[in-house]
C-alpha atoms as a PDB file:
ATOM      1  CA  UNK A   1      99.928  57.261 -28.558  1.00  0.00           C
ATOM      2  CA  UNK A   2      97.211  59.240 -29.651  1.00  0.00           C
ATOM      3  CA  UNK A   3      98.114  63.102 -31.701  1.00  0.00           C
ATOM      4  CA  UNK A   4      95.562  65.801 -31.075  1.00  0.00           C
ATOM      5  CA  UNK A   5      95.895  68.796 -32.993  1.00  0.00           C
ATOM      6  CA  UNK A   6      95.625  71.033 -30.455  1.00  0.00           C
ATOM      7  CA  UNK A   7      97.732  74.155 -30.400  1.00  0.00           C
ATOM      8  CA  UNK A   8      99.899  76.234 -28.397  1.00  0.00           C
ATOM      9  CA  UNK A   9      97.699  77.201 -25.139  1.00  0.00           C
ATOM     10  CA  UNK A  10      97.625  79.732 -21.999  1.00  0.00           C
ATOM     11  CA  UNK A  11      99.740  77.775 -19.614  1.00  0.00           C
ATOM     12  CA  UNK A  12     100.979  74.014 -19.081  1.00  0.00           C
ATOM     13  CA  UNK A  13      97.915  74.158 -16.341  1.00  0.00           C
ATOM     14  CA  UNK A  14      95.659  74.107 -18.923  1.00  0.00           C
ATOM     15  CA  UNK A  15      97.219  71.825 -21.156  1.00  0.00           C
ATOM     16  CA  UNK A  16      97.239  69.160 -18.316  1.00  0.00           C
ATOM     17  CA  UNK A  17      93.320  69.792 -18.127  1.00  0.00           C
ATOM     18  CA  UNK A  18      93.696  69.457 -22.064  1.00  0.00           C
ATOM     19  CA  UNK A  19      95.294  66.164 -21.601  1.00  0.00           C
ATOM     20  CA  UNK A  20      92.439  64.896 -19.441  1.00  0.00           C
ATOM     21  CA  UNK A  21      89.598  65.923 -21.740  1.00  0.00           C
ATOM     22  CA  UNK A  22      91.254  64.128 -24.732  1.00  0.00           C
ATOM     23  CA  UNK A  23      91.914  61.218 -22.376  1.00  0.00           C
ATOM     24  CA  UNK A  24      87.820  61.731 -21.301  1.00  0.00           C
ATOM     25  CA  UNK A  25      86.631  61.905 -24.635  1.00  0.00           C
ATOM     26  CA  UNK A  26      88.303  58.982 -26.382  1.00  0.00           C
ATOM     27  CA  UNK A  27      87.222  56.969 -23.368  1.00  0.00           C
ATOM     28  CA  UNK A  28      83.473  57.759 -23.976  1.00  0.00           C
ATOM     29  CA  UNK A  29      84.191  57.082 -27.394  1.00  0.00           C
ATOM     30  CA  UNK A  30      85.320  53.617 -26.778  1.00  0.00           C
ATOM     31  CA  UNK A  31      81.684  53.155 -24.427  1.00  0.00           C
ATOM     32  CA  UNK A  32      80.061  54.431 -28.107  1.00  0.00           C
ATOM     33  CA  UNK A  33      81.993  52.271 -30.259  1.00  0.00           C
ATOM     34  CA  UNK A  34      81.862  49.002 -28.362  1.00  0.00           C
ATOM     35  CA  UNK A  35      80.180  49.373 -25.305  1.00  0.00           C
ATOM     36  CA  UNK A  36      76.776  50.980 -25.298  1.00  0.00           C
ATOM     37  CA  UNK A  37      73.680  49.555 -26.856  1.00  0.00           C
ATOM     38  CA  UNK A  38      70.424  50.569 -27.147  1.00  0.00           C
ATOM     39  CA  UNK A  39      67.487  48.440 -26.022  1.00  0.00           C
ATOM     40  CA  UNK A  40      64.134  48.960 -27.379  1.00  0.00           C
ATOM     41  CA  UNK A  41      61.060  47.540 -26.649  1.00  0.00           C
ATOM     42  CA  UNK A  42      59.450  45.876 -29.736  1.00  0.00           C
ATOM     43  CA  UNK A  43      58.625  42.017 -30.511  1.00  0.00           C
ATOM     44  CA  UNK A  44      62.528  40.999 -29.765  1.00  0.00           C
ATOM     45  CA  UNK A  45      62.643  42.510 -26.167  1.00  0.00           C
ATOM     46  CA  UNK A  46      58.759  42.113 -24.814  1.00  0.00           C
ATOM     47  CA  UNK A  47      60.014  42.685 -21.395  1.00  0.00           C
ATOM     48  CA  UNK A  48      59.695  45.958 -22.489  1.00  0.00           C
ATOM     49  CA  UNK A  49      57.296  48.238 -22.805  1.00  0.00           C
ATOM     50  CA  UNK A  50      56.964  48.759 -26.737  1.00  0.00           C
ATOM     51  CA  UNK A  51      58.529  52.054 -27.796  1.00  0.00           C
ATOM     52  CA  UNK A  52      60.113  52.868 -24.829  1.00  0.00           C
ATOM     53  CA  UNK A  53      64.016  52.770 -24.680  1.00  0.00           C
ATOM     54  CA  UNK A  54      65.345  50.668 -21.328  1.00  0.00           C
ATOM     55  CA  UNK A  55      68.884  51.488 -21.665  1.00  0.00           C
ATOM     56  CA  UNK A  56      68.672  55.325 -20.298  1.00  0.00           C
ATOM     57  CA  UNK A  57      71.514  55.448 -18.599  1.00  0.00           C
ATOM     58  CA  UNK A  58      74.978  54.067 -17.051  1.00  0.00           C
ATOM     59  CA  UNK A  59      72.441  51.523 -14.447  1.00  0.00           C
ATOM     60  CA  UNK A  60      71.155  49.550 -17.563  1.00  0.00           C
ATOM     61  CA  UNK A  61      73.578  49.262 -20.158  1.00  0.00           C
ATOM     62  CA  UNK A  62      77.587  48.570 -19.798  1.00  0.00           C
ATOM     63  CA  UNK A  63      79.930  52.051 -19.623  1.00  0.00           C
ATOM     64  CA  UNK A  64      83.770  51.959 -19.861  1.00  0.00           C
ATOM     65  CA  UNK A  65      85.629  51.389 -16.446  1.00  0.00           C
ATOM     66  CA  UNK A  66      88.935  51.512 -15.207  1.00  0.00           C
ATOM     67  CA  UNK A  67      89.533  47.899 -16.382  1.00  0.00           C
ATOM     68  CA  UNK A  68      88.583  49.278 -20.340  1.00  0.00           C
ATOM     69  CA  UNK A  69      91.110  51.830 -20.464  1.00  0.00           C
ATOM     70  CA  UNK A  70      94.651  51.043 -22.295  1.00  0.00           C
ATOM     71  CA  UNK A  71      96.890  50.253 -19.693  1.00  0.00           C
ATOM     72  CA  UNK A  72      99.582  52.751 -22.324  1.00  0.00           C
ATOM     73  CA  UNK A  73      97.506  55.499 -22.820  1.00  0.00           C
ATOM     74  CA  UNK A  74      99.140  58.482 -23.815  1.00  0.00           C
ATOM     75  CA  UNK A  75      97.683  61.798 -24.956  1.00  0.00           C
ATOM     76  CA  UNK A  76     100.403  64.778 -25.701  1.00  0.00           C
ATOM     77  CA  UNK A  77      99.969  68.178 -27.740  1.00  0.00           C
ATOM     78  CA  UNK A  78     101.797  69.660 -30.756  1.00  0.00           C
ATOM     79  CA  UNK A  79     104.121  72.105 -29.504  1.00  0.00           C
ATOM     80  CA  UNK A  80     105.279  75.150 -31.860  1.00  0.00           C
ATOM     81  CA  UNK A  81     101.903  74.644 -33.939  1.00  0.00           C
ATOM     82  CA  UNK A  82     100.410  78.273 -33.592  1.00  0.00           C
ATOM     83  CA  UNK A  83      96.982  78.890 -33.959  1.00  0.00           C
ATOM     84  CA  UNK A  84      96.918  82.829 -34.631  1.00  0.00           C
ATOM     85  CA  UNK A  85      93.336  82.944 -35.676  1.00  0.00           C
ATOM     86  CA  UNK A  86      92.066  81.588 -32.036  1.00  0.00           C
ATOM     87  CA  UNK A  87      91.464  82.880 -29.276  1.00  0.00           C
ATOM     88  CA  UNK A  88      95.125  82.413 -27.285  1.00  0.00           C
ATOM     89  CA  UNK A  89      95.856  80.441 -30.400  1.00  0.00           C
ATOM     90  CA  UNK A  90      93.800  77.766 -28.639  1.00  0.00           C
ATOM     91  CA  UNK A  91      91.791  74.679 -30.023  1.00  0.00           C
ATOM     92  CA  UNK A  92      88.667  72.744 -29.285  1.00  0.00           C
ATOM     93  CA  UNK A  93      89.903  69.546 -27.306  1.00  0.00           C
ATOM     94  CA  UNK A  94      86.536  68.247 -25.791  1.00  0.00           C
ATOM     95  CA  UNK A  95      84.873  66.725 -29.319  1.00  0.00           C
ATOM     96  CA  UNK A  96      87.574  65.550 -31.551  1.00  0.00           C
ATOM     97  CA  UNK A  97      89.265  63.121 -29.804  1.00  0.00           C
ATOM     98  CA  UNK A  98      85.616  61.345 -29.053  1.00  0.00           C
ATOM     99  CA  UNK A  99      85.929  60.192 -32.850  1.00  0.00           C
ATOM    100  CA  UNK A 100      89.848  59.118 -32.670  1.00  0.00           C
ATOM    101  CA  UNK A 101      87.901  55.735 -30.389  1.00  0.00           C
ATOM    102  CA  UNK A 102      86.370  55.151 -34.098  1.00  0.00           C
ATOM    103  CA  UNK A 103      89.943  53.732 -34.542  1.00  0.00           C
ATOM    104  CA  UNK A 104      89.012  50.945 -32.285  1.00  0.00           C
ATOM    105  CA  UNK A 105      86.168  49.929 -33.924  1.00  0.00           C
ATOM    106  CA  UNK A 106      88.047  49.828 -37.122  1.00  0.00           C
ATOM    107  CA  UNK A 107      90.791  47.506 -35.022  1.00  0.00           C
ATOM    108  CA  UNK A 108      88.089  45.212 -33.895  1.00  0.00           C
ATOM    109  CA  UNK A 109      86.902  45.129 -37.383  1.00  0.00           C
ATOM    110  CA  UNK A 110      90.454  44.171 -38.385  1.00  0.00           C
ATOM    111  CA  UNK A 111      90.584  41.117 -35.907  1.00  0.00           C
ATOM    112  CA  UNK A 112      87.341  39.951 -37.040  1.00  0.00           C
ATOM    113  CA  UNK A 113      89.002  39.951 -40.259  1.00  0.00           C
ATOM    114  CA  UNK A 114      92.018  38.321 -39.945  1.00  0.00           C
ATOM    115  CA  UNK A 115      89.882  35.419 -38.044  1.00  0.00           C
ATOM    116  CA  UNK A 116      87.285  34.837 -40.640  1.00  0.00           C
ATOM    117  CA  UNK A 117      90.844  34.500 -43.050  1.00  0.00           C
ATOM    118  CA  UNK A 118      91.840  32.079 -40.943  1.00  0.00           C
ATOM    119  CA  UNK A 119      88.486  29.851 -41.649  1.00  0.00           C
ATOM    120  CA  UNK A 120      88.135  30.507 -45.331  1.00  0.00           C
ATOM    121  CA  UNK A 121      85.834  33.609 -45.321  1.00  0.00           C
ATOM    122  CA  UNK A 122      87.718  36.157 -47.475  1.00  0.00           C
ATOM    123  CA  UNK A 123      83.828  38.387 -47.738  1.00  0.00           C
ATOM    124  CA  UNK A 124      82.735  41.768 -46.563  1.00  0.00           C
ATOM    125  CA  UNK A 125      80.887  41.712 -44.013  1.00  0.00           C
ATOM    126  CA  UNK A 126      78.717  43.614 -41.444  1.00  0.00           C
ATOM    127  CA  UNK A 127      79.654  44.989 -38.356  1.00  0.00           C
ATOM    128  CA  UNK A 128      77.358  47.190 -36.627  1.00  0.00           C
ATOM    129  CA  UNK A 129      78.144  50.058 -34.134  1.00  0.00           C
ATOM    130  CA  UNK A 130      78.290  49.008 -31.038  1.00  0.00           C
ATOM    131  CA  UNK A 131      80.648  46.507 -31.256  1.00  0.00           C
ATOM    132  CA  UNK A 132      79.279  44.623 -28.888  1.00  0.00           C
ATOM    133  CA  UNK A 133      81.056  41.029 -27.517  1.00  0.00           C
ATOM    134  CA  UNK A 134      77.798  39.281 -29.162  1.00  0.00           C
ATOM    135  CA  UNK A 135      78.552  40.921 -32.338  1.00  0.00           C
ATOM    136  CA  UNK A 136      82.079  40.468 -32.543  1.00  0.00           C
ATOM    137  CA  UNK A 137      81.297  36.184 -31.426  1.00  0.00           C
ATOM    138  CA  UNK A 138      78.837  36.021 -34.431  1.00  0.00           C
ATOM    139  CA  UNK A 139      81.228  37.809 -37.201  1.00  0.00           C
ATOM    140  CA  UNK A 140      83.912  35.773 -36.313  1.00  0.00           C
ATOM    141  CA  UNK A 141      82.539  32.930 -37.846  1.00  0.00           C
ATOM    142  CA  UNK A 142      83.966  29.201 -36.880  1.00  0.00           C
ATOM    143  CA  UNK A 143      82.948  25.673 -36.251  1.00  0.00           C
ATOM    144  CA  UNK A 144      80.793  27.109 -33.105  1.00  0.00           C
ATOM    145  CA  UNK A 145      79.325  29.730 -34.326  1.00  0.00           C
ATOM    146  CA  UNK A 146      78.521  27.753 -37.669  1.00  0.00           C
ATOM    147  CA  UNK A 147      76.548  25.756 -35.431  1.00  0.00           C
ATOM    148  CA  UNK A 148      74.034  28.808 -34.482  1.00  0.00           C
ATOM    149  CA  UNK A 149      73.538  31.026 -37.980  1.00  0.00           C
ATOM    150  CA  UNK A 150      74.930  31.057 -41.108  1.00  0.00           C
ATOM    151  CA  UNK A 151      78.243  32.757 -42.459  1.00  0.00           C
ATOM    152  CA  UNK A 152      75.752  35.898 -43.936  1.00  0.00           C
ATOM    153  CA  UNK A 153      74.098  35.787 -40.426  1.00  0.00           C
ATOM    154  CA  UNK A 154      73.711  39.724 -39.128  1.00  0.00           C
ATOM    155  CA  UNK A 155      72.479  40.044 -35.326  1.00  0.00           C
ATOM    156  CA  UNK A 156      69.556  42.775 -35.584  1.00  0.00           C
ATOM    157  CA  UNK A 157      69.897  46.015 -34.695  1.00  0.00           C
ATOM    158  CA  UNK A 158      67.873  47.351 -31.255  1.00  0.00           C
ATOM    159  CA  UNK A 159      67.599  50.628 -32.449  1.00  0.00           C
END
């Protein structure tokens, strides 16, 4: 479940509309923290042209679908929480809950954690926004991925 802290509003058809923009914005949020990378062209991506991003839009780089949304997803607002100094006692829904998908870049970090543990690798370590399946493969760190880079191995930022 995720909490907003959104007050008291006009009428419950405009908390329902509440409800979706939460929903909206964490979802984007998850594309930011996990999904969508920027592509650059420099010496690492010659196909191309140097200076010029590639990944403009939802055709060239990955966006959250229906398949990327929590199949328990639920969004609800504080009732009985006035807001007196706002207008209708009403709060901003549309950017805050874009930084509650932070929280699942924290929880990836947290499984990459708990499987390093598991081979011996107790370290800090980097992980880079996005979180990208790439990324996540590399930090994990086994008997495969030993095979490829090293445990301090970092995959390089396109930006």
């Amino acid at each position: 479940m995720i909490p907003s802290l959104v007050y008291s509003l006009l009428n419950s058809s405009v908390n329902f509309d509440c409800l979706f923009q939460i929903e909206g914005a964490f979802i984007q949020g998850l594309g930011w923290a996990a999904m969508e990378e920027l592509k650059w062209g420099d010496d690492n991506h010659k196909w191309i042209r140097p200076g010029h991003l590639f990944t403009r839009g939802p055709c060239s780089y990955k966006i959250p679908s229906v398949n990327d949304i929590p199949l328990n997803f639920k969004v609800s607002l504080l009732k009985g929480v006035p807001n007196p100094k706002a207008i209708h006692s009403s709060k901003a829904v549309g950017e805050p809950p874009f930084f509650l998908a932070s929280s699942v870049l924290f929880a990836i970090k947290d499984a990459i954690t708990a499987a390093r543990a598991e081979e011996g690798h107790l370290d800090w370590f980097p992980l880079d926004n996005p979180a990208t399946p790439e990324r996540i493969r590399m930090a994990c760190v086994d008997s495969i991925t030993k095979k490829f880079a090293s445990v301090y191995y970092r995959p390089k930022l396109s930006v």
